[in-house]
N, C-alpha and C. Protein backbone atom coordinates (compact mmCIF):
# COMPACT_ATOMS: atom_id res chain seq x y z
N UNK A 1 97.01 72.73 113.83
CA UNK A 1 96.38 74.00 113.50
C UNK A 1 97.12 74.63 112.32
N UNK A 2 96.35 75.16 111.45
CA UNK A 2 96.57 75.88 110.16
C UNK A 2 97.88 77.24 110.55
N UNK A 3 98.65 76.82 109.68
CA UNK A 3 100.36 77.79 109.99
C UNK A 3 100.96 78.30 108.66
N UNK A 4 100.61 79.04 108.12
CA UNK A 4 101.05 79.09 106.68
C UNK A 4 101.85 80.76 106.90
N UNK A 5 102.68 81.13 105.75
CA UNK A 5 104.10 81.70 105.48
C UNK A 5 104.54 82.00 104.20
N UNK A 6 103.66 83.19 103.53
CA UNK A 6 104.64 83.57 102.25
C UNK A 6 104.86 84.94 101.73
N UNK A 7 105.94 84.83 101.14
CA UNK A 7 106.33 85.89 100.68
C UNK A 7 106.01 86.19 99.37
N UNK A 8 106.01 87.35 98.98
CA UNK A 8 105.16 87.79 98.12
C UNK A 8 106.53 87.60 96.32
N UNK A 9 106.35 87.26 95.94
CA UNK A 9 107.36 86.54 94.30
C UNK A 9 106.28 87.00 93.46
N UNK A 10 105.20 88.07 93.48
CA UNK A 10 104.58 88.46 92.13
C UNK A 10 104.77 90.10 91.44
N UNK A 11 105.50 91.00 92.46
CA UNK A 11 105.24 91.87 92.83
C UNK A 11 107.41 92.19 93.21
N UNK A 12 107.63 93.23 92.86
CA UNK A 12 109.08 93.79 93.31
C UNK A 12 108.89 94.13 94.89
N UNK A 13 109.70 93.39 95.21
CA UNK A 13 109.79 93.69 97.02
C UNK A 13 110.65 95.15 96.84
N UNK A 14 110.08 96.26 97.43
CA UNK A 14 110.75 97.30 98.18
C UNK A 14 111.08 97.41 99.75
N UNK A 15 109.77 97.90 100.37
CA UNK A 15 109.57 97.97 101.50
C UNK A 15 108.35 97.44 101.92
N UNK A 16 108.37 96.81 103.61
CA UNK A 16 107.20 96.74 103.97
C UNK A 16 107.01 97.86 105.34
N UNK A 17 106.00 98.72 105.06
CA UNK A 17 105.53 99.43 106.31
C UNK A 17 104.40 99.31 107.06
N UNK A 18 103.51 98.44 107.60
CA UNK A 18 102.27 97.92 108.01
C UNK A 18 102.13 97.13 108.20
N UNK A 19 101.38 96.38 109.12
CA UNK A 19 100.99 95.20 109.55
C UNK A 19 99.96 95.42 109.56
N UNK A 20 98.82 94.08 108.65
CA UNK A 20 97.20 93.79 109.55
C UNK A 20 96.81 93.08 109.77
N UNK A 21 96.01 92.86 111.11
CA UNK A 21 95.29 91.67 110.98
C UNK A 21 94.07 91.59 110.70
N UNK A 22 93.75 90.58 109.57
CA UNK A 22 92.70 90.22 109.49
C UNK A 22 91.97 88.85 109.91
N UNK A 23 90.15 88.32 109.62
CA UNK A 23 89.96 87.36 109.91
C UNK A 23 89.23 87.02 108.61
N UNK A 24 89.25 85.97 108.26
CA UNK A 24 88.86 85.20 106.99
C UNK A 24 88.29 84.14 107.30
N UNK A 25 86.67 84.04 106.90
CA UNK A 25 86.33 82.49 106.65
C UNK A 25 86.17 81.58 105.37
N UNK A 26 86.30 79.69 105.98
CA UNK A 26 85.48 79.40 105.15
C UNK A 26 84.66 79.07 105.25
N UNK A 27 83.19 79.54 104.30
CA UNK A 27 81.84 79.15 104.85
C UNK A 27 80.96 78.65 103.79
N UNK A 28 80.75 77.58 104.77
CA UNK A 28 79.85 76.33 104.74
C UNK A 28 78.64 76.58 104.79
N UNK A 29 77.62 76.46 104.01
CA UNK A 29 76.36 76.35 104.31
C UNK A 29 75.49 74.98 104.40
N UNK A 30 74.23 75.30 104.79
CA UNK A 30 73.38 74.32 104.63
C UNK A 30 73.50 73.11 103.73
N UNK A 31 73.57 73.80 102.62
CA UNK A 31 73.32 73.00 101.18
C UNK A 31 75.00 72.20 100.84
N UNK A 32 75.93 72.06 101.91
CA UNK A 32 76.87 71.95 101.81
C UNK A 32 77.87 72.26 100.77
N UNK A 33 77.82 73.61 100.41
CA UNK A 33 77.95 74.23 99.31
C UNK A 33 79.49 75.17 100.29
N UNK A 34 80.17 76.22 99.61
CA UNK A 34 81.12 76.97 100.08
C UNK A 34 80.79 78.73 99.53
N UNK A 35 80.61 79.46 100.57
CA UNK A 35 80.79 80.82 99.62
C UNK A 35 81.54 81.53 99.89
N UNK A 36 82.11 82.28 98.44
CA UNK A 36 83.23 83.11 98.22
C UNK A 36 82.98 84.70 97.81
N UNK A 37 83.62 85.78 98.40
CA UNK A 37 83.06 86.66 97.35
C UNK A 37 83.71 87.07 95.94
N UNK A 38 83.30 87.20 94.83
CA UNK A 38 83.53 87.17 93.47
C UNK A 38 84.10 88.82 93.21
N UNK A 39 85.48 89.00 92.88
CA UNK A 39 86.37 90.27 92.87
C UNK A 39 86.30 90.15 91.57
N UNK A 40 86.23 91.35 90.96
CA UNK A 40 86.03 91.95 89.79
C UNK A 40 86.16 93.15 89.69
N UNK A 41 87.22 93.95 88.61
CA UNK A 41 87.57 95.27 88.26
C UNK A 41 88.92 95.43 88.55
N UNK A 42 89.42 96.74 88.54
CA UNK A 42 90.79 97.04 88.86
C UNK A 42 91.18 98.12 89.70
N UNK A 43 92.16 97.75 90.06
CA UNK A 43 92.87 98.44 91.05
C UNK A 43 94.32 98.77 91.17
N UNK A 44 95.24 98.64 91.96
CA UNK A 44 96.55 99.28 91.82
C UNK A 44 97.25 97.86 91.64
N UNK A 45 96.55 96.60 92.06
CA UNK A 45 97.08 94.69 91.13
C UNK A 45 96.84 94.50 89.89
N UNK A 46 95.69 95.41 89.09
CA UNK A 46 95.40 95.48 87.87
C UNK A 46 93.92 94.70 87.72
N UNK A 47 94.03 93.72 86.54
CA UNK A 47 92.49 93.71 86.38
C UNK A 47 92.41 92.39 87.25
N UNK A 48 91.12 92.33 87.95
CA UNK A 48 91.18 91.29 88.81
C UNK A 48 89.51 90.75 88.20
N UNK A 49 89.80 89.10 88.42
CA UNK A 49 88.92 88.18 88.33
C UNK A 49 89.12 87.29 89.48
N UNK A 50 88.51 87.40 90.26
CA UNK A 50 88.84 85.52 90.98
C UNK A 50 87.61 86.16 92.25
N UNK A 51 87.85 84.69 92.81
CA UNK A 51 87.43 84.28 93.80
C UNK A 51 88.06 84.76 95.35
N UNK A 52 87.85 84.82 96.25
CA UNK A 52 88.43 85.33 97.56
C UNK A 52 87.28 84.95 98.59
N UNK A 53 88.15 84.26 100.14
CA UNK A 53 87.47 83.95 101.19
C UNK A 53 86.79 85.41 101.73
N UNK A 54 85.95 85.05 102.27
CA UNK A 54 85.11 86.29 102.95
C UNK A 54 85.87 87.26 104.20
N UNK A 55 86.17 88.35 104.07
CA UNK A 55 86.69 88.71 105.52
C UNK A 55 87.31 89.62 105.15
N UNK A 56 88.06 90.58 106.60
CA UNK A 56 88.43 91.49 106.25
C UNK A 56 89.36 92.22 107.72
N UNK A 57 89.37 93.40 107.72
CA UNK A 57 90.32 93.79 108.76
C UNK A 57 89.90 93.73 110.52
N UNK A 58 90.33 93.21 111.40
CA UNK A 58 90.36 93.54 112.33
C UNK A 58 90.25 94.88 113.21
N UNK A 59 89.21 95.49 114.10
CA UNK A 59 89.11 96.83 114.19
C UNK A 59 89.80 97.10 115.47
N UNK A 60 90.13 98.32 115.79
CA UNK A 60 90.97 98.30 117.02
C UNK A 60 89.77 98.02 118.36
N UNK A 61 90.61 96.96 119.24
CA UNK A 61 89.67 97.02 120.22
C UNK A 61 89.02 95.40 120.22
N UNK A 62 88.64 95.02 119.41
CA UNK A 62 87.57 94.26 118.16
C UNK A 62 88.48 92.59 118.47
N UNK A 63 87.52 91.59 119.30
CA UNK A 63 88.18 90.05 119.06
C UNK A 63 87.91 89.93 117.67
N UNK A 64 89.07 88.93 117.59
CA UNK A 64 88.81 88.14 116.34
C UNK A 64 87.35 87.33 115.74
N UNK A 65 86.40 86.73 117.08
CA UNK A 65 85.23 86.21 116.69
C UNK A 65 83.95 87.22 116.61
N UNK A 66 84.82 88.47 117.09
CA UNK A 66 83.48 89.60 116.72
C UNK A 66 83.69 90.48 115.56
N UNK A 67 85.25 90.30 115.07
CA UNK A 67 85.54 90.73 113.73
C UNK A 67 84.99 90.33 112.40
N UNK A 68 85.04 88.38 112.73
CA UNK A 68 85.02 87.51 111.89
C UNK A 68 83.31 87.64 111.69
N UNK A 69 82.42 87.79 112.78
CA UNK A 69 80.73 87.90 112.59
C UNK A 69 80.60 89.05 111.78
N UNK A 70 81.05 90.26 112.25
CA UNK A 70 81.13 91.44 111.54
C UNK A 70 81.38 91.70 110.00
N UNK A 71 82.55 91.02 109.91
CA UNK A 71 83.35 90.90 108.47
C UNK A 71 82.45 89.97 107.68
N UNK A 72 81.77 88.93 108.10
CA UNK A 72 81.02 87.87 107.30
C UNK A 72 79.55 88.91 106.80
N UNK A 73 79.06 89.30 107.89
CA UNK A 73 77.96 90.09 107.51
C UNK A 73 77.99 91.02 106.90
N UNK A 74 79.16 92.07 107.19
CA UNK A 74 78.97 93.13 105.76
C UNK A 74 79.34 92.30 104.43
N UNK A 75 80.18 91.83 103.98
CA UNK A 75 80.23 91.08 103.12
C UNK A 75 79.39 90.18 102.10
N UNK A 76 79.36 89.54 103.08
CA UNK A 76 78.19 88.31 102.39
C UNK A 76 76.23 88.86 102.66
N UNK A 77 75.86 89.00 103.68
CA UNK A 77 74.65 89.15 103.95
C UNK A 77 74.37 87.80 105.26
N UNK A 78 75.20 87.48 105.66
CA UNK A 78 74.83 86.21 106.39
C UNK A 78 75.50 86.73 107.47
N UNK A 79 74.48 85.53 108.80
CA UNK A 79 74.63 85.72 109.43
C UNK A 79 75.45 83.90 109.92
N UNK A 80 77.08 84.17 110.88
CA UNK A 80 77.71 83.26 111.74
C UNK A 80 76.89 82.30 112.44
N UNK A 81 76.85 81.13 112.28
CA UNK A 81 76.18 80.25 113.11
C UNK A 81 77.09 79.95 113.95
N UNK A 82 78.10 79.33 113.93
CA UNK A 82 79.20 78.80 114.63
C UNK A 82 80.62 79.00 114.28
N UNK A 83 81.65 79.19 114.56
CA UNK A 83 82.73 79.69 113.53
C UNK A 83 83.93 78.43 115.02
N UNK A 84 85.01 77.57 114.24
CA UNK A 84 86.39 77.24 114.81
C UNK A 84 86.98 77.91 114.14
N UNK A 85 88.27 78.36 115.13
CA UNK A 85 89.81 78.26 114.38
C UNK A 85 90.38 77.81 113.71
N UNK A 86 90.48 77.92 112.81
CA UNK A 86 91.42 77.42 112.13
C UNK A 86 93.54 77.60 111.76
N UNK A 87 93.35 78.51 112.03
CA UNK A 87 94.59 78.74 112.51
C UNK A 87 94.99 80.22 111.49
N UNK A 88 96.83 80.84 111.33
CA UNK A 88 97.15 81.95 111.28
C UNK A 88 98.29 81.84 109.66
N UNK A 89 97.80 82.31 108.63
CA UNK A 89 98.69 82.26 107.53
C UNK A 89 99.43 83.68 107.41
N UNK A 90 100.47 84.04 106.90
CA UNK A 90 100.89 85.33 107.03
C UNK A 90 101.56 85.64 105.62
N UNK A 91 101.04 86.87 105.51
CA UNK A 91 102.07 86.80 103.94
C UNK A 91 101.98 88.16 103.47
N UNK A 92 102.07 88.38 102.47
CA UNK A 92 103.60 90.05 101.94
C UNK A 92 102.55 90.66 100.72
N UNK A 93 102.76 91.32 100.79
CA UNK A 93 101.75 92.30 99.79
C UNK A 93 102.68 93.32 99.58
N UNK A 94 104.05 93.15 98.54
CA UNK A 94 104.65 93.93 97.99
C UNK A 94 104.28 95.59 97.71
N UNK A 95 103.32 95.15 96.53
CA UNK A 95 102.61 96.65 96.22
C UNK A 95 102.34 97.94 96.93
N UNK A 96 101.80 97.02 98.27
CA UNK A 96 101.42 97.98 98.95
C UNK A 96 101.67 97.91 100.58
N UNK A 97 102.97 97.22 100.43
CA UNK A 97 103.98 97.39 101.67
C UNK A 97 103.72 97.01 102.89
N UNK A 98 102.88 95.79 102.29
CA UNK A 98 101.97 95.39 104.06
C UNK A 98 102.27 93.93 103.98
N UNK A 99 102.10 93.85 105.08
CA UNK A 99 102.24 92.08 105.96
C UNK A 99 100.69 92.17 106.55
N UNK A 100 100.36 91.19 106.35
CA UNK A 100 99.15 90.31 106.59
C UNK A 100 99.38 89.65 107.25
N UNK A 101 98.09 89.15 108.11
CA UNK A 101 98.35 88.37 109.20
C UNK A 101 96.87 87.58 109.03
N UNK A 102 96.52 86.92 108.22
CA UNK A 102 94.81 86.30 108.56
C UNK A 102 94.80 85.05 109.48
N UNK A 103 94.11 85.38 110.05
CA UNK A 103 93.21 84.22 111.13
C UNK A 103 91.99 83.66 110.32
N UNK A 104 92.28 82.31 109.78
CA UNK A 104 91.41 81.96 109.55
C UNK A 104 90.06 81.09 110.16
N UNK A 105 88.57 81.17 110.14
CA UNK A 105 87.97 80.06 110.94
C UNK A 105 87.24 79.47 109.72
N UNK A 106 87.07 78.31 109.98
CA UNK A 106 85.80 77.20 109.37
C UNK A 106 84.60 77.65 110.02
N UNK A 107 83.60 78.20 109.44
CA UNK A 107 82.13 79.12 109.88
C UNK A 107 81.05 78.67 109.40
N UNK A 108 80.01 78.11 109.48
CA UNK A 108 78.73 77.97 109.53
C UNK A 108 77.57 79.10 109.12
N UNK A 109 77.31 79.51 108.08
CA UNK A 109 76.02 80.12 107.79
C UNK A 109 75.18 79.38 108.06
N UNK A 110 73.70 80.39 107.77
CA UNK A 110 72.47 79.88 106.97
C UNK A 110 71.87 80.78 106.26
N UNK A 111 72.02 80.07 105.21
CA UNK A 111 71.65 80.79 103.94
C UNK A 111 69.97 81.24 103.47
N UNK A 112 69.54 80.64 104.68
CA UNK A 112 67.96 80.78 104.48
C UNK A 112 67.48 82.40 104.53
N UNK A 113 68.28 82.92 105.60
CA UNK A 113 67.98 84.38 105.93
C UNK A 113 69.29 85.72 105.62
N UNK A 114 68.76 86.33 104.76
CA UNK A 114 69.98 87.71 104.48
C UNK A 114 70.05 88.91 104.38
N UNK A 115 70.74 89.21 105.05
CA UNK A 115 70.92 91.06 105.38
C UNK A 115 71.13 91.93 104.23
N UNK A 116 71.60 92.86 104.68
CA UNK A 116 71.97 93.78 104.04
C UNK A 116 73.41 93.88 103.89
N UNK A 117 74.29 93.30 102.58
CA UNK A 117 75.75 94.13 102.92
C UNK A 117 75.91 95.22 103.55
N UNK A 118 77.60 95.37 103.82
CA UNK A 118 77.85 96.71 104.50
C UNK A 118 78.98 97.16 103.24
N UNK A 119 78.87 96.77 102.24
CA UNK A 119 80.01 96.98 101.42
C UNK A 119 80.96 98.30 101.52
N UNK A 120 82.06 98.55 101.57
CA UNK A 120 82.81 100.37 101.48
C UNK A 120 82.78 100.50 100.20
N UNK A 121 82.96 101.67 99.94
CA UNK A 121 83.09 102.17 98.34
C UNK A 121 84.32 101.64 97.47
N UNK A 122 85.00 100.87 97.58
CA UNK A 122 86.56 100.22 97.41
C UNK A 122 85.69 98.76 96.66
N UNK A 123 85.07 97.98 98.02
CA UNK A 123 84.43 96.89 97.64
C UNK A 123 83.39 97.09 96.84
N UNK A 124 82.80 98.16 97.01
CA UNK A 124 81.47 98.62 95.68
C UNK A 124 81.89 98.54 94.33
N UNK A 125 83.27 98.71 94.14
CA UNK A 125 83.95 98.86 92.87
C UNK A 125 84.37 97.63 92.72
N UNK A 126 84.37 96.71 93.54
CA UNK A 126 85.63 95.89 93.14
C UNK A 126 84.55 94.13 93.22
N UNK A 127 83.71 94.49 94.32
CA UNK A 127 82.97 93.19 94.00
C UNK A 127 81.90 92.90 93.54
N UNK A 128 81.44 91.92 92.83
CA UNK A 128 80.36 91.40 91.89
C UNK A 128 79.76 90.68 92.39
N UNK A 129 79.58 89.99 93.27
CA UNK A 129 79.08 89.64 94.72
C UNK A 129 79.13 88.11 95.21
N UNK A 130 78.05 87.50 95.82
CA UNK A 130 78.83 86.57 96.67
C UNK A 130 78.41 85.12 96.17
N UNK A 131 79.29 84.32 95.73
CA UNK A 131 79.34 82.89 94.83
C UNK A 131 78.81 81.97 95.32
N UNK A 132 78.47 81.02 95.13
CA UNK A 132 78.09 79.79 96.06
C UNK A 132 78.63 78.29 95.11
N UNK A 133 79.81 77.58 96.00
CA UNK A 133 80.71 76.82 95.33
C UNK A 133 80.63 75.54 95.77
N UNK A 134 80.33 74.18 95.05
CA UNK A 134 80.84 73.03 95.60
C UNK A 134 82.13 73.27 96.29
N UNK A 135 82.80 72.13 96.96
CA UNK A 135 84.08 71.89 97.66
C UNK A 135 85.19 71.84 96.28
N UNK A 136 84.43 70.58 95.34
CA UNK A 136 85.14 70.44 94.05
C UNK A 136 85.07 71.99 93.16
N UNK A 137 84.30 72.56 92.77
CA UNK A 137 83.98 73.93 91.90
C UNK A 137 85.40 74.62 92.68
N UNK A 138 84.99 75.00 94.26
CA UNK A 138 86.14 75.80 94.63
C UNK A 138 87.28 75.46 94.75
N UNK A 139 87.90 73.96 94.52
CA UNK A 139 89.42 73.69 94.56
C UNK A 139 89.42 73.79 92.93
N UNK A 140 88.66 73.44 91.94
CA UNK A 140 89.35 73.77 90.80
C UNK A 140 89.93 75.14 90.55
N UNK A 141 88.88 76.48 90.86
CA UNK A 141 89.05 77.35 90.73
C UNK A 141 90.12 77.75 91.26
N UNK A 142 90.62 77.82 92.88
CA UNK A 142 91.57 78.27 93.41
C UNK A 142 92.98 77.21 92.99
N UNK A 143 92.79 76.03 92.13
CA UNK A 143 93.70 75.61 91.66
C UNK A 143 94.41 76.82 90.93
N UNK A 144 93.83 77.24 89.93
CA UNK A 144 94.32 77.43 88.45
C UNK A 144 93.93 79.15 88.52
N UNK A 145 94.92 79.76 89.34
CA UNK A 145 95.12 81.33 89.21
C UNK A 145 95.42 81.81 88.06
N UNK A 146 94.97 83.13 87.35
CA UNK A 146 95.13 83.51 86.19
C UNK A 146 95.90 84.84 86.31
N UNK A 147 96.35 85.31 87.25
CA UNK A 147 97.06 86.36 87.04
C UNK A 147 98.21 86.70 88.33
N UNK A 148 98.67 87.49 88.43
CA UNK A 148 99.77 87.75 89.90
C UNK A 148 98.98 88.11 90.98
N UNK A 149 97.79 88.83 90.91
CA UNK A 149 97.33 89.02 92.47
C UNK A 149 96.16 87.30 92.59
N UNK A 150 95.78 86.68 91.50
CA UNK A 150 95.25 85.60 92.12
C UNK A 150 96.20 84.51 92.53
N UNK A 151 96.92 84.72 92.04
CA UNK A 151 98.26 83.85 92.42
C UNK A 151 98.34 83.79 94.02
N UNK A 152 98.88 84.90 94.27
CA UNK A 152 98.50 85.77 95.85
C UNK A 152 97.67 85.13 96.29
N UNK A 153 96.39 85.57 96.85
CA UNK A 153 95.41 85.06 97.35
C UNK A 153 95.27 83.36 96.98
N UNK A 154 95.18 83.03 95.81
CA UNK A 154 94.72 81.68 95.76
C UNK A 154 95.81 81.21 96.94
N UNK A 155 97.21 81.10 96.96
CA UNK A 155 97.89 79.82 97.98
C UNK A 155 97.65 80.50 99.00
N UNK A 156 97.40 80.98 99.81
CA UNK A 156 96.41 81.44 100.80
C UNK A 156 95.13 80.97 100.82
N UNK A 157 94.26 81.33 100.04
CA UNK A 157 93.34 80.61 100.66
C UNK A 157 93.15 78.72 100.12
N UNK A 158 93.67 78.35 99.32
CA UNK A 158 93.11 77.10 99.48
C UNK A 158 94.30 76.20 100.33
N UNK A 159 95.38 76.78 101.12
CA UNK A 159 95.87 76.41 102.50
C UNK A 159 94.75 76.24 103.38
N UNK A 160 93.93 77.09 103.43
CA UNK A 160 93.30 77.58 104.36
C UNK A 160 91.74 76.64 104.45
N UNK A 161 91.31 76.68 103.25
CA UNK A 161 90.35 75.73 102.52
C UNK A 161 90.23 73.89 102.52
N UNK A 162 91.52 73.69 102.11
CA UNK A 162 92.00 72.84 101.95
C UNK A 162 91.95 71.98 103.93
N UNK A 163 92.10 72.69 104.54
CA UNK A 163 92.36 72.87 106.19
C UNK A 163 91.08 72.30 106.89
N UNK A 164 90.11 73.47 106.28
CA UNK A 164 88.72 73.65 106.26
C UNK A 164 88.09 71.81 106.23
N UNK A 165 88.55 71.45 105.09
CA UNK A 165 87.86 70.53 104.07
C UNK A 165 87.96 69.17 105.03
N UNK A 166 89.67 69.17 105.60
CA UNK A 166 90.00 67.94 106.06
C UNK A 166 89.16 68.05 107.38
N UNK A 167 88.60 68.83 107.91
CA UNK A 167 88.10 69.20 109.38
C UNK A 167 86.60 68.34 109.43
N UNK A 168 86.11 68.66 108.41
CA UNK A 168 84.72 67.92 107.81
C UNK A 168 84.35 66.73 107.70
N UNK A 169 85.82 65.66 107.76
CA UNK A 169 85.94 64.79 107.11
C UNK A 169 85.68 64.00 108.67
């Protein structure tokens, strides 16, 4: 099971005050394709371009597989067909003084039918919306980070991806 561990080297470590957990997928569709949602604009990491697995915070109260349905659907517009575990990566978000905790699963859409995002006003600003990636398209991309917060996220998620991929096989 997926076990990943890092500390944050993009960013001046001060303090960390927070913990969250979140749940993150990767999802598979029909067309055996992968989708990501596409981050764009800036924020307190600066200007951001990249790619990022779907998902988001854990609510109090809230399992992880009713987080992970939840989190997929405001997000993307899709609805969970099936979601495994995949296991728990953890890592440091200098900036803004938090430890992360994602649970990731390997998840199943279908892309045939789609909702309505639930986007917050944060993600209204920040995302350009939701990608649809070969296996190959998305390891090049999350290869070759272009800045300090994709740096971040990328070895996170293509741990996580990468996890995903061998599961398939």
């Amino acid at each position: 099971m997926l076990n990943g561990y890092f500390e944050d080297n993009e960013y001046e470590k001060t303090y960390i005050d927070h913990v969250r957990h979140t749940v993150r997928a990767i999802l598979h569709t029909q067309n055996d394709t992968y989708l990501f949602v596409k981050v764009k604009g800036a924020d307190l990491f600066g200007e951001r371009n990249h790619i990022e697995t779907i998902g988001g915070g854990v609510e109090e109260g809230e399992d992880l597989e009713t987080a992970l349905a939840r989190e997929v659907l405001e997000e993307s517009g899709y609805t969970v067909v099936s979601a495994r575990p995949l296991g728990e990566i953890t890592d440091f978000y200098n900036l803004i003084h938090r430890e992360t905790h994602s649970h990731f699963f390997a998840a199943e859409v279908d892309t045939t039918v789609r909702g309505e995002t639930g986007w917050t006003d944060l993600e209204k600003t920040l995302f350009e919306g939701v990608v649809e990636l070969t296996a190959d398209e998305a390891l090049k991309i999350l290869q070759n980070p272009q800045n300090p917060v994709s740096r971040l996220i990328y070895r996170r998620d293509i741990l996580a991806f990468t996890e995903a991929l061998q599961l398939r096989k």
